[in-house]
C-alpha atoms as a PDB file:
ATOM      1  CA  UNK A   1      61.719 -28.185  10.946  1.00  0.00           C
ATOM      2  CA  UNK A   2      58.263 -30.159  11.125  1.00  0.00           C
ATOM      3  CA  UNK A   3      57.028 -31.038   7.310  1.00  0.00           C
ATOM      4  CA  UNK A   4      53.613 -29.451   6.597  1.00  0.00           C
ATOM      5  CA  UNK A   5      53.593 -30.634   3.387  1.00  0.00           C
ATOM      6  CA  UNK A   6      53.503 -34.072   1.467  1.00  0.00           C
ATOM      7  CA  UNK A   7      53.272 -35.552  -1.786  1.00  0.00           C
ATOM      8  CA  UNK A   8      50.924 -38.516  -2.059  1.00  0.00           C
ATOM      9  CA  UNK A   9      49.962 -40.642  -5.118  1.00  0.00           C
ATOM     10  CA  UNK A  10      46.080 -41.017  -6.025  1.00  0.00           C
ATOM     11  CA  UNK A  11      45.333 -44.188  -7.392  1.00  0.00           C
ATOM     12  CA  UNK A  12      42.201 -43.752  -9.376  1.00  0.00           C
ATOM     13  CA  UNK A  13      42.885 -46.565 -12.264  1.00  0.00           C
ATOM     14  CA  UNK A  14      41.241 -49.820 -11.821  1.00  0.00           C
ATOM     15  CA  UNK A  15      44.334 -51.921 -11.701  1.00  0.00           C
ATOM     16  CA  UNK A  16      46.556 -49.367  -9.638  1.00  0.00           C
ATOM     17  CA  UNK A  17      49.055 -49.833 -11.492  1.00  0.00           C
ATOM     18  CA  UNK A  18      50.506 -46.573 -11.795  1.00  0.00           C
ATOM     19  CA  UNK A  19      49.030 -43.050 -10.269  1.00  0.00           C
ATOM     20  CA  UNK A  20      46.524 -41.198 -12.029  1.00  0.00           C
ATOM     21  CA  UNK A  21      47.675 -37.756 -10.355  1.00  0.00           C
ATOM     22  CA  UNK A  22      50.078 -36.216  -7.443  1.00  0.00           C
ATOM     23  CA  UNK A  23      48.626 -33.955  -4.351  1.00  0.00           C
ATOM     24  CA  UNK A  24      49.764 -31.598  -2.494  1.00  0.00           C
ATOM     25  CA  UNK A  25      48.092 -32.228   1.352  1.00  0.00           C
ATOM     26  CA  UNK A  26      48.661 -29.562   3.756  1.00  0.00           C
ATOM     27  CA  UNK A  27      49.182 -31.969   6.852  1.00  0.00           C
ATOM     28  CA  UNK A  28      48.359 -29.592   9.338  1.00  0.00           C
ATOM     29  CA  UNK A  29      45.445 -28.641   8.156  1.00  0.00           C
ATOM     30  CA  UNK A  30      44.762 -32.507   6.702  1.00  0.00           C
ATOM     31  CA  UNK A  31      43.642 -30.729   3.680  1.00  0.00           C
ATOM     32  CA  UNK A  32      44.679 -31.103  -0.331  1.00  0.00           C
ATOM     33  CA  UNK A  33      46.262 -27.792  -1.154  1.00  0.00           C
ATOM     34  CA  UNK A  34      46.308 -28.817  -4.700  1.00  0.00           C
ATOM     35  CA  UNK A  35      46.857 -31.788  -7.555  1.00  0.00           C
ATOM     36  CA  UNK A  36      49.473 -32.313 -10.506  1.00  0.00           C
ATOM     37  CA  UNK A  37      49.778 -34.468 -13.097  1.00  0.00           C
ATOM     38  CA  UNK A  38      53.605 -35.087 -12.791  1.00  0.00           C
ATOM     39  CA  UNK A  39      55.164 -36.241  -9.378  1.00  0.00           C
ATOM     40  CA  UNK A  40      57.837 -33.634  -9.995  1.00  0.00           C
ATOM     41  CA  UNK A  41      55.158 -30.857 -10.339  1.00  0.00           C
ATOM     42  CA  UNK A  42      53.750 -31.941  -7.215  1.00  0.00           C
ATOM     43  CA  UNK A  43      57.053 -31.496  -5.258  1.00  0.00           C
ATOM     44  CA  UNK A  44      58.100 -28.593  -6.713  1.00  0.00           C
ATOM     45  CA  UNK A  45      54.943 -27.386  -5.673  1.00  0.00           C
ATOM     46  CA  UNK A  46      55.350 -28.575  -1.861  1.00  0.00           C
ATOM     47  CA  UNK A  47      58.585 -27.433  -1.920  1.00  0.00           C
ATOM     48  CA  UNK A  48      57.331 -24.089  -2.728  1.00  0.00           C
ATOM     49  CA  UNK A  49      54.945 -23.488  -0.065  1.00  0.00           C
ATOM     50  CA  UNK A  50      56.940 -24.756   2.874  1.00  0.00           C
ATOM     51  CA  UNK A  51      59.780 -22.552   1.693  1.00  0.00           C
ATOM     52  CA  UNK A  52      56.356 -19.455   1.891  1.00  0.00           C
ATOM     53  CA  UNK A  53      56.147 -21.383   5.406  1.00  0.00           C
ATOM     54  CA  UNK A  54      59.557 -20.677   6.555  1.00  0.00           C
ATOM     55  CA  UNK A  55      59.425 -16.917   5.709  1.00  0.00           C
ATOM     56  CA  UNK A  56      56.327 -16.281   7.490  1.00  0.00           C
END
Protein backbone atom coordinates (compact mmCIF):
# COMPACT_ATOMS: atom_id res chain seq x y z
CA UNK A 1 0.00 0.00 0.00
CA UNK A 2 1.41 3.55 -1.14
CA UNK A 3 1.53 6.05 2.11
CA UNK A 4 -0.66 9.14 1.53
CA UNK A 5 0.03 10.38 4.64
CA UNK A 6 3.11 11.73 6.70
CA UNK A 7 4.06 13.24 9.80
CA UNK A 8 6.54 16.09 9.53
CA UNK A 9 8.03 18.34 12.27
CA UNK A 10 7.66 22.31 11.87
CA UNK A 11 10.44 24.05 13.17
CA UNK A 12 9.24 27.49 13.97
CA UNK A 13 11.69 28.30 17.15
CA UNK A 14 14.67 30.33 16.46
CA UNK A 15 17.23 27.82 17.54
CA UNK A 16 15.38 24.62 16.12
CA UNK A 17 15.97 22.95 18.72
CA UNK A 18 12.97 21.06 19.22
CA UNK A 19 9.51 21.27 17.00
CA UNK A 20 7.06 23.78 17.68
CA UNK A 21 4.11 21.52 16.20
CA UNK A 22 3.40 18.08 14.13
CA UNK A 23 1.40 18.04 10.55
CA UNK A 24 -0.46 15.94 8.99
CA UNK A 25 0.43 16.44 4.87
CA UNK A 26 -1.74 14.64 2.58
CA UNK A 27 1.13 13.67 0.03
CA UNK A 28 -0.97 13.21 -2.77
CA UNK A 29 -2.53 16.10 -2.70
CA UNK A 30 0.93 17.94 -1.24
CA UNK A 31 -1.41 19.57 1.09
CA UNK A 32 -1.45 19.91 5.23
CA UNK A 33 -4.55 18.05 6.26
CA UNK A 34 -4.04 19.30 9.69
CA UNK A 35 -1.45 20.25 12.80
CA UNK A 36 -0.94 18.83 16.48
CA UNK A 37 0.84 19.77 19.20
CA UNK A 38 2.10 16.23 20.22
CA UNK A 39 3.96 13.95 17.62
CA UNK A 40 1.75 11.15 18.87
CA UNK A 41 -1.44 13.20 18.08
CA UNK A 42 -0.16 13.76 14.77
CA UNK A 43 0.20 9.99 13.98
CA UNK A 44 -2.67 8.90 15.45
CA UNK A 45 -4.21 11.28 13.33
CA UNK A 46 -2.44 9.96 9.98
CA UNK A 47 -3.05 6.74 11.01
CA UNK A 48 -6.63 7.50 11.08
CA UNK A 49 -7.22 8.78 7.74
CA UNK A 50 -5.25 6.27 5.73
CA UNK A 51 -7.12 3.56 7.60
CA UNK A 52 -10.66 6.08 6.03
CA UNK A 53 -8.31 5.56 2.81
CA UNK A 54 -8.30 1.90 2.80
CA UNK A 55 -12.12 1.54 3.24
CA UNK A 56 -12.98 3.75 0.49
Amino acid sequence: MIQRYEVRAVYTYPDKSHPQDWEVVDLHRNDIVSVHKTREEANAAAADLEEHEVHH
